[in-house]
C-alpha atoms as a PDB file:
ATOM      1  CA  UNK A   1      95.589 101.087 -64.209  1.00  0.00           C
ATOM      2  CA  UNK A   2      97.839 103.922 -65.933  1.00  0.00           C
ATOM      3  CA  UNK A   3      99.884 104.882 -63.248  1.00  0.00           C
ATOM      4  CA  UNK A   4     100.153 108.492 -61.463  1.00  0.00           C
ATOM      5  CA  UNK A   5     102.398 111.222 -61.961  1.00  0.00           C
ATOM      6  CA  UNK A   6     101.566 112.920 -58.560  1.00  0.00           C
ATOM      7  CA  UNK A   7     100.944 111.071 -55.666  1.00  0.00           C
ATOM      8  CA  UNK A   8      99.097 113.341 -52.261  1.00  0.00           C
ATOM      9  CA  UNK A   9      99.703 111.427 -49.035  1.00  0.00           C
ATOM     10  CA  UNK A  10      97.253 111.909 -46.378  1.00  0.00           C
ATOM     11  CA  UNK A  11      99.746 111.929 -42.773  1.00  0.00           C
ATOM     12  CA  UNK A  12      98.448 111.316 -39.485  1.00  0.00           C
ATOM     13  CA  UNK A  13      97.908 107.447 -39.348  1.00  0.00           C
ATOM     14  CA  UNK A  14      98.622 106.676 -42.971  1.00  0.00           C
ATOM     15  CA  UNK A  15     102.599 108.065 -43.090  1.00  0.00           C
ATOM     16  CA  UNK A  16     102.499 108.685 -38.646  1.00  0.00           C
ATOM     17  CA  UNK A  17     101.995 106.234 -36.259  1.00  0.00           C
ATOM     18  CA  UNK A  18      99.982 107.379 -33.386  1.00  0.00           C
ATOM     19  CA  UNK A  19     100.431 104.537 -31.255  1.00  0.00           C
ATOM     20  CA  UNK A  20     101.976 107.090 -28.269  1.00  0.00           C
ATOM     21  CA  UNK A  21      99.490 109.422 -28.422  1.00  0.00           C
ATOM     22  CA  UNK A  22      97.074 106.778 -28.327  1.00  0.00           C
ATOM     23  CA  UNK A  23      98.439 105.606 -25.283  1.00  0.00           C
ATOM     24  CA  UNK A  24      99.186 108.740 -23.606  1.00  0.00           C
ATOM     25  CA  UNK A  25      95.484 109.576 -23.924  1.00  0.00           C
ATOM     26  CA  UNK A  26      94.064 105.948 -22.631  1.00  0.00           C
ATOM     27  CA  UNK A  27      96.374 106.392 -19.627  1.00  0.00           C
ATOM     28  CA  UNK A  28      95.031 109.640 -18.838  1.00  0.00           C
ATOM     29  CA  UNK A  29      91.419 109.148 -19.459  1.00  0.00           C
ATOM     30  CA  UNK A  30      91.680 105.828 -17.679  1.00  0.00           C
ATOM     31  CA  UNK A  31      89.642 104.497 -20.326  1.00  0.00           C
ATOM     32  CA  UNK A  32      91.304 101.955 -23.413  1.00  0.00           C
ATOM     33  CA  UNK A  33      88.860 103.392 -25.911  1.00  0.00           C
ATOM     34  CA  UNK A  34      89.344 106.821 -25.012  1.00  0.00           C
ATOM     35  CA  UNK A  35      91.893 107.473 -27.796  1.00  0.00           C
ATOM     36  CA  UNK A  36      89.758 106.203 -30.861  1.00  0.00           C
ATOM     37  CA  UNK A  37      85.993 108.213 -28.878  1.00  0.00           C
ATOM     38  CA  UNK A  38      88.143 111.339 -29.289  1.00  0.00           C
ATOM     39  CA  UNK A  39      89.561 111.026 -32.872  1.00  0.00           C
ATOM     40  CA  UNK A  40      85.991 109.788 -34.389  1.00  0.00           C
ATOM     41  CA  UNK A  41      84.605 113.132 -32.045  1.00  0.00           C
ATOM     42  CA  UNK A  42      87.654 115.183 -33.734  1.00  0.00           C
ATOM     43  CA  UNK A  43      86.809 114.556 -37.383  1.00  0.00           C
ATOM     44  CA  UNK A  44      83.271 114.283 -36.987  1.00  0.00           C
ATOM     45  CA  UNK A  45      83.415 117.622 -35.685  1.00  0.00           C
ATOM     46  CA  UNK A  46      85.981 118.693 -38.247  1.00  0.00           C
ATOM     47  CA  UNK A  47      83.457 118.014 -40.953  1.00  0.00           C
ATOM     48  CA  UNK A  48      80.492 119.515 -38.950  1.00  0.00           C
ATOM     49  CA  UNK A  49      82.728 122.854 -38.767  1.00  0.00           C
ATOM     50  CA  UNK A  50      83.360 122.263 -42.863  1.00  0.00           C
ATOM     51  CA  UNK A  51      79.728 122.213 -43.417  1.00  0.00           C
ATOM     52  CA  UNK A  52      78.682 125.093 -41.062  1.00  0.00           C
ATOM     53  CA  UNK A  53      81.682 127.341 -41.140  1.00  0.00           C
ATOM     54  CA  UNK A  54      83.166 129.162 -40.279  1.00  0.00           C
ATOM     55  CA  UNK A  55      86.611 128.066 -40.044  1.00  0.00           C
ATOM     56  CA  UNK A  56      88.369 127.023 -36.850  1.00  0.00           C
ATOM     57  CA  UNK A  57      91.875 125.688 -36.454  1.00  0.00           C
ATOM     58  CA  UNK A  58      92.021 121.367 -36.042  1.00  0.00           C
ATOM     59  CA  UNK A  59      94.119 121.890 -33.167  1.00  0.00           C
ATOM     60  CA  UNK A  60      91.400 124.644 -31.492  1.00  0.00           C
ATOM     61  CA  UNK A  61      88.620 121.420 -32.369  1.00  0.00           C
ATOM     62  CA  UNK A  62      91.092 118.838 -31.229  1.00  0.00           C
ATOM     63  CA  UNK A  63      91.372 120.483 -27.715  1.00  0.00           C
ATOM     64  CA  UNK A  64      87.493 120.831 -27.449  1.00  0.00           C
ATOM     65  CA  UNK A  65      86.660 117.424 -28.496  1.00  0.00           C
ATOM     66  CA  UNK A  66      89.176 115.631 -26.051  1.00  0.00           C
ATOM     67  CA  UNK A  67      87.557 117.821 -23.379  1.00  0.00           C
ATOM     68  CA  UNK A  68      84.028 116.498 -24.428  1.00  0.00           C
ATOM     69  CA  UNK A  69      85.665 113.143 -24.405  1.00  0.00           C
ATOM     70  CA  UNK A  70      87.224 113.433 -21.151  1.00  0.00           C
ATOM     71  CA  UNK A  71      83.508 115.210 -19.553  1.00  0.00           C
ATOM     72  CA  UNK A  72      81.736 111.663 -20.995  1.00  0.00           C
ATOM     73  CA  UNK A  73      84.095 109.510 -19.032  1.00  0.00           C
ATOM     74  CA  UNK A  74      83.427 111.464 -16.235  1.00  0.00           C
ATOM     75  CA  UNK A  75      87.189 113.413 -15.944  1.00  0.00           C
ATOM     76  CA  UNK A  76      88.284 116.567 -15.580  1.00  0.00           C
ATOM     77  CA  UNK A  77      90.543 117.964 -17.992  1.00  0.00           C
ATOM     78  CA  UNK A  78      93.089 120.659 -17.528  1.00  0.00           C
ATOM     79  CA  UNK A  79      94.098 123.180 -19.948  1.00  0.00           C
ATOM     80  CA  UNK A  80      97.750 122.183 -19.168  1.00  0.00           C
ATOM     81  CA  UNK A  81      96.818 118.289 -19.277  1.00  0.00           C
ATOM     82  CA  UNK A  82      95.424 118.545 -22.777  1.00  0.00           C
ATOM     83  CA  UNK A  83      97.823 120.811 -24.634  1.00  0.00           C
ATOM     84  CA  UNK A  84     100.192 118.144 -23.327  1.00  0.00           C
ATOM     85  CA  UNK A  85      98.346 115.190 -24.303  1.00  0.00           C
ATOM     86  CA  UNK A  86      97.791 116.840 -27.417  1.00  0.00           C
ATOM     87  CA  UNK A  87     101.671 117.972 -28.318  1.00  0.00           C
ATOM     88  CA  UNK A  88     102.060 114.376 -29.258  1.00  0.00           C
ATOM     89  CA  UNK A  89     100.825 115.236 -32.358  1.00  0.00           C
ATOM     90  CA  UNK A  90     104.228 117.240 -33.651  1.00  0.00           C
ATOM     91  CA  UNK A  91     106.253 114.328 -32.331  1.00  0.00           C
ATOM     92  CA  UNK A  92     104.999 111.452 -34.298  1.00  0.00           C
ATOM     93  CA  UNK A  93     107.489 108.587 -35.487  1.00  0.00           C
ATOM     94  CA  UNK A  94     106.654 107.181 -38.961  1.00  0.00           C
ATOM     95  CA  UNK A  95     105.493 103.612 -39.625  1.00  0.00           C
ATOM     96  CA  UNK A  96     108.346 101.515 -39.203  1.00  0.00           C
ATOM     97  CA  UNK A  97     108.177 100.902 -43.484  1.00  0.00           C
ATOM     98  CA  UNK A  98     107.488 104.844 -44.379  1.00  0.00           C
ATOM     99  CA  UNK A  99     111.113 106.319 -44.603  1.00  0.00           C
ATOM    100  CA  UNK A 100     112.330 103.300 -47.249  1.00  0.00           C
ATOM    101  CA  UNK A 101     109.202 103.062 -48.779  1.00  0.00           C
ATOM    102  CA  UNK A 102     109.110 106.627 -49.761  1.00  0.00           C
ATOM    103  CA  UNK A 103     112.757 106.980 -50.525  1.00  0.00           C
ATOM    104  CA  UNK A 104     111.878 104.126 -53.220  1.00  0.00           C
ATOM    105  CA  UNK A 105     108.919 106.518 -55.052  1.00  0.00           C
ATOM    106  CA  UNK A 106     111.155 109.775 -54.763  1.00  0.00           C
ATOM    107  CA  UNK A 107     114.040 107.785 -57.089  1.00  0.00           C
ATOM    108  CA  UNK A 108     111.439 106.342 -59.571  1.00  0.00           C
ATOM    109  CA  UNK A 109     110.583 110.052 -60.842  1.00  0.00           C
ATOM    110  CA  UNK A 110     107.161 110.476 -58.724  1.00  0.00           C
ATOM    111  CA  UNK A 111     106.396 113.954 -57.081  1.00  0.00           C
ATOM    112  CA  UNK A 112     105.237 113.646 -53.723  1.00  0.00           C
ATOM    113  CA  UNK A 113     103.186 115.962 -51.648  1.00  0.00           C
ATOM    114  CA  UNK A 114     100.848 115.951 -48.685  1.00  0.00           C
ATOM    115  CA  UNK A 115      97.622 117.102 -47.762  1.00  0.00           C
ATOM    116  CA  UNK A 116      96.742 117.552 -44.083  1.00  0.00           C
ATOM    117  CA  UNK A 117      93.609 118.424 -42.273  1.00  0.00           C
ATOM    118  CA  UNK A 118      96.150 119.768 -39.222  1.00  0.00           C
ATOM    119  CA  UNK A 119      97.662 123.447 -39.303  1.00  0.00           C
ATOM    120  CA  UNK A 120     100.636 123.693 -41.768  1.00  0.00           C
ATOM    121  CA  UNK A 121     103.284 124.788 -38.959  1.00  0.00           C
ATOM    122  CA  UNK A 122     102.329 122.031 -36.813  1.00  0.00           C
ATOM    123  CA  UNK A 123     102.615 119.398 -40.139  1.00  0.00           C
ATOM    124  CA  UNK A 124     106.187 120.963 -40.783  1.00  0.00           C
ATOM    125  CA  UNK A 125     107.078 119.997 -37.161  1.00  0.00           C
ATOM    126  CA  UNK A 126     105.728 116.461 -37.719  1.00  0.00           C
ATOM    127  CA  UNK A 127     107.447 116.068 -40.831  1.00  0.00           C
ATOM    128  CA  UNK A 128     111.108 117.332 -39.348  1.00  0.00           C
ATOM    129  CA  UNK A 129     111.084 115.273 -36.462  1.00  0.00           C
ATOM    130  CA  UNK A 130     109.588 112.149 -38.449  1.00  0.00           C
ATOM    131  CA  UNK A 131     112.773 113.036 -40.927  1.00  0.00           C
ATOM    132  CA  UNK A 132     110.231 112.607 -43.819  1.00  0.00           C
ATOM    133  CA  UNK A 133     110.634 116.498 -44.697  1.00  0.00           C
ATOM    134  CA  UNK A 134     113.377 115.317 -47.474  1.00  0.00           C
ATOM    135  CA  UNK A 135     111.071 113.332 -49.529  1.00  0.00           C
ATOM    136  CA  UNK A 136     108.235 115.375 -50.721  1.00  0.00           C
ATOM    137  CA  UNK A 137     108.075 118.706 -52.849  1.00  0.00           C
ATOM    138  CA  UNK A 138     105.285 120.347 -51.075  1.00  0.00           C
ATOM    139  CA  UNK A 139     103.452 120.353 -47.511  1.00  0.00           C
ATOM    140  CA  UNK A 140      99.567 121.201 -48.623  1.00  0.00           C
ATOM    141  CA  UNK A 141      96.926 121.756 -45.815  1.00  0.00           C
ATOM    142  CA  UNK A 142      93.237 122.478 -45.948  1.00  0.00           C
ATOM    143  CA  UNK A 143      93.758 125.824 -43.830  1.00  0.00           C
ATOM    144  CA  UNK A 144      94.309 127.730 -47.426  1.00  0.00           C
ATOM    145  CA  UNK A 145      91.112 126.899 -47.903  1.00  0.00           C
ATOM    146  CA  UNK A 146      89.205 126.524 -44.929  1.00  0.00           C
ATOM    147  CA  UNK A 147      87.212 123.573 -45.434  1.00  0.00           C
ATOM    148  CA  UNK A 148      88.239 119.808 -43.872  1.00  0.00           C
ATOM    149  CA  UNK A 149      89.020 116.663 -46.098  1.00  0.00           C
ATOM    150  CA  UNK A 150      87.324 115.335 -47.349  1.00  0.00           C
ATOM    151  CA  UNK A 151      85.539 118.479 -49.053  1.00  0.00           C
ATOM    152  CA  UNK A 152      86.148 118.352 -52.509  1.00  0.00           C
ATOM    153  CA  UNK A 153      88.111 122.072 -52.672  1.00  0.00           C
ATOM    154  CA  UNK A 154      90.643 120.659 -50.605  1.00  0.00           C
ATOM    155  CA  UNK A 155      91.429 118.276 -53.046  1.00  0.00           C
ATOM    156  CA  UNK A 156      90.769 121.149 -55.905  1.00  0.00           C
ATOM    157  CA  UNK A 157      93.385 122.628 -54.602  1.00  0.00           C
ATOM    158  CA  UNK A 158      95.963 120.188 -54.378  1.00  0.00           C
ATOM    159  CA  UNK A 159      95.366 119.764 -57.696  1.00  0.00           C
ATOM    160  CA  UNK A 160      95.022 123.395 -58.993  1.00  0.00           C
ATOM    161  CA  UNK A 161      98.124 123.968 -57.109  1.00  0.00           C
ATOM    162  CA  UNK A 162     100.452 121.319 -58.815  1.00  0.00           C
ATOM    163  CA  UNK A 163      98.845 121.431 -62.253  1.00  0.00           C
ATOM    164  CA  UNK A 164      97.721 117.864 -62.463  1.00  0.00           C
ATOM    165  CA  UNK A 165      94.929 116.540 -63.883  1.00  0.00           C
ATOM    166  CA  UNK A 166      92.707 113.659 -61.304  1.00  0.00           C
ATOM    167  CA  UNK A 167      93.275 111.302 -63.709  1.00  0.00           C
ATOM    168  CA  UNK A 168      97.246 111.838 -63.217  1.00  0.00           C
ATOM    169  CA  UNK A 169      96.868 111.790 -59.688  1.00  0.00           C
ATOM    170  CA  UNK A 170      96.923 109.349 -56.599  1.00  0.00           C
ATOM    171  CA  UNK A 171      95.989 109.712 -52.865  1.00  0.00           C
ATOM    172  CA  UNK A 172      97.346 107.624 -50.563  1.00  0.00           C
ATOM    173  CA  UNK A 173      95.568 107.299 -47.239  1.00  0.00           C
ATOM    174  CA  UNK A 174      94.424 105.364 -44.447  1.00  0.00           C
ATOM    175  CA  UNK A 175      91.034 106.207 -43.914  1.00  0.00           C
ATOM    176  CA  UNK A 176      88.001 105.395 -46.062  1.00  0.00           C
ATOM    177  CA  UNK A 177      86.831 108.705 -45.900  1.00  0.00           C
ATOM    178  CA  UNK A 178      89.545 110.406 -47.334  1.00  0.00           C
ATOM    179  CA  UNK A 179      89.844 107.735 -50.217  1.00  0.00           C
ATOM    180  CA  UNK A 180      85.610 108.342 -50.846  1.00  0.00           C
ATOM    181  CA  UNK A 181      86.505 111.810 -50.908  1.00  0.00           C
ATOM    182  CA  UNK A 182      89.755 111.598 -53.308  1.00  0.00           C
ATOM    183  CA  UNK A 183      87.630 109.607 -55.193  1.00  0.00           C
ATOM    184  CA  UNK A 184      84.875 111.784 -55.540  1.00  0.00           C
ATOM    185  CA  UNK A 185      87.347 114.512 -57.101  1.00  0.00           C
ATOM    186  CA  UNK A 186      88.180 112.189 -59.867  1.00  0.00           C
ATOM    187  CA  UNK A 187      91.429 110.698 -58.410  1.00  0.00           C
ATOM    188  CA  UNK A 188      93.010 107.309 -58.348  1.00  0.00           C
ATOM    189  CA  UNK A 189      93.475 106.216 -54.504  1.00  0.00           C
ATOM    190  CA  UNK A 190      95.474 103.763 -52.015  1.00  0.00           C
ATOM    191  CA  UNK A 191      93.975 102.526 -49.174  1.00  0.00           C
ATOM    192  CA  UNK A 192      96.743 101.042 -46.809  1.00  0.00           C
ATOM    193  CA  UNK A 193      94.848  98.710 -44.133  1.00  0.00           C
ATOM    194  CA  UNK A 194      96.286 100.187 -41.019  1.00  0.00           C
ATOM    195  CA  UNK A 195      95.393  98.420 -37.979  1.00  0.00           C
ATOM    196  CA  UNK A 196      91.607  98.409 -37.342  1.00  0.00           C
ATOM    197  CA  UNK A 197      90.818 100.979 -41.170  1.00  0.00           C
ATOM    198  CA  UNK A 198      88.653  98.909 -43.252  1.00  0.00           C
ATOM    199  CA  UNK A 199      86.878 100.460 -46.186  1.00  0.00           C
ATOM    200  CA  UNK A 200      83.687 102.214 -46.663  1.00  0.00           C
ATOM    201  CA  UNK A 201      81.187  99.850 -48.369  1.00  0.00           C
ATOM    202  CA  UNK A 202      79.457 102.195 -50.194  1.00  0.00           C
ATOM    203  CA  UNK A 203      82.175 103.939 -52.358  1.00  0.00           C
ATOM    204  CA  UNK A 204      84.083 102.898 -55.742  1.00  0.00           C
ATOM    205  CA  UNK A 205      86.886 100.135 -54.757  1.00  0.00           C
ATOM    206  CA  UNK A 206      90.451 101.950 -54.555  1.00  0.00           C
ATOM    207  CA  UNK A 207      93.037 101.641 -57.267  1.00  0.00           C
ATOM    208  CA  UNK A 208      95.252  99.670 -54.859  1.00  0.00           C
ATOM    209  CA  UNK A 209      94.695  98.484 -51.247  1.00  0.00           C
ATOM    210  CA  UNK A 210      97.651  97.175 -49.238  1.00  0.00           C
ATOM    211  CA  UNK A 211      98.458  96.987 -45.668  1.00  0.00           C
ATOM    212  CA  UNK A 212     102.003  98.490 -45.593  1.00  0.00           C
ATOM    213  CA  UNK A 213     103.254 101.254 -47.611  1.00  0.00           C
ATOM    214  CA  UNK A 214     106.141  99.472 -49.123  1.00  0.00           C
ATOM    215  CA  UNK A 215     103.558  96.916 -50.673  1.00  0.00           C
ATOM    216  CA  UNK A 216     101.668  99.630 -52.507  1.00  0.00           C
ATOM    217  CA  UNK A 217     105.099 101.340 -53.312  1.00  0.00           C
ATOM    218  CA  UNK A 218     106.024  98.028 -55.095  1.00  0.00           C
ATOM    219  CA  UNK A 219     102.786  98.233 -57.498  1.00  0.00           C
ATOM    220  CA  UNK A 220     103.559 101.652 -58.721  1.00  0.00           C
ATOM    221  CA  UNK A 221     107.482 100.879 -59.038  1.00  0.00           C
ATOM    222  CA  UNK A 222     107.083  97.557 -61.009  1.00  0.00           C
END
C-alpha cells in the first residue's frame, strides 16, 4: 500500500476512551448494558436524522436518545441528570497509547486532522483537556455540512477542505461504519480493534487493522 499524506482520525472511542462515561451511565440506569443501548440508539438515530433532515445538533439527539434509553429500562430521567451524565463527553482521557502514538506521526511529516460527528466547540473541549489539541492541524466536524458520518459529503469535505485526493488519504477509526463509509469515498482506512469493534463483513477489508494506535502508527512510520 502507498502510504497517505493526510491521515482524518475519527475521536470518540478511536483517539477517547469512554470507559467513565460508560460507567457513569450503567450506574445511573442501573442497568450494565445501558451505556452501549444508548450509543447504538445515538448513532442510529444520528443517521436516521442524516437521511430525513433536517439537521439537529448530536448533543440535542444524544440527550433524547439516553432519555428513550432510560424510559425502556423503566427510569426516569432528569433534565439535570442527563446533561450531567452527558458532560462526560468534553472530559474524555485518551487511550493510554494516543498521546505517543500521535506525537510519533506528527514528526514523520504526516498532517493530521479529525472529523467528528459531535459539535465543533464541544470537540475543541475534548481535545484541550485530552492535551491532544497540539498534534493535529485542523478540528473538522460534520455540522458544516449537516449530514452524520458516515454520509459521503462529510468525508467530501474533509477532503475538499485539505486538498487531498482519497487515494492520498487515510481514516483512522474504530468503528466499522465509519471505515465502510471512508471507504466508500475512495479512502484508505485503519480499523483499530477497540474493545468489543469488530468489522463489518460486508465491506472492502481496511488498509491496516490493529488493536492499539501505536501498532498502526508503526506500519505507516516504517
Amino acid at each position: 500500500m502507498k502510504k497517505p499524506r493526510l491521515i482524518v482520525f475519527d475521536v470518540n472511542e478511536t483517539l477517547l476512551d469512554l470507559s467513565a462515561m460508560k460507567s457513569a451511565i450503567n450506574t445511573a440506569a442501573g442497568e450494565p448494558g445501558a451505556f452501549e443501548n444508548w450509543f447504538r440508539t445515538l448513532l442510529q438515530f444520528a443517521m436516521a436524522e442524516s437521511l430525513s433532515g433536517p439537521y439537529r445538533d448530536f448533543g440535542e439527539i444524544g440527550k433524547h436518545t439516553l432519555e428513550m434509553t432510560f424510559q425502556n429500562l423503566g427510569k426516569d430521567l432528569h433534565r439535570e441528570e442527563a446533561d450531567q451524565l452527558l458532560g462526560h463527553i468534553s472530559a474524555l482521557p485518551p487511550h493510554p497509547e494516543v498521546p505517543a502514538a500521535l506525537k510519533k506521526l506528527k514528526e514523520s511529516g504526516y498532517r493530521m486532522v479529525t472529523l467528528t460527528n459531535g459539535g465543533l466547540r464541544t470537540h475543541k473541549q475534548q481535545m484541550q483537556h485530552a492535551r491532544l489539541e497540539e498534534y493535529f492541524d485542523v478540528f473538522y466536524s460534520v455540522e458544516a455540512v449537516k449530514k452524520f458520518k458516515p454520509h459521503p459529503e462529510t468525508y467530501n469535505y474533509v477532503l475538499q477542505s485539505e486538498g487531498y485526493k482519497p487515494s492520498e488519504t487515510m481514516l483512522v477509526a474504530a468503528h466499522a461504519w465509519d471505515i465502510l463509509g471512508a471507504q466508500r469515498a475512495g479512502c484508505k482506512t485503519g480499523f483499530l480493534k477497540r474493545e468489543g469493534k469488530v468489522l463489518y463483513p460486508g465491506g472492502i477489508y481496511p488498509d491496516m487493522v490493529t488493536e492499539t494506535l501505536d501498532a498502526l502508527v508503526y506500519q505507516l512510520t516504517t
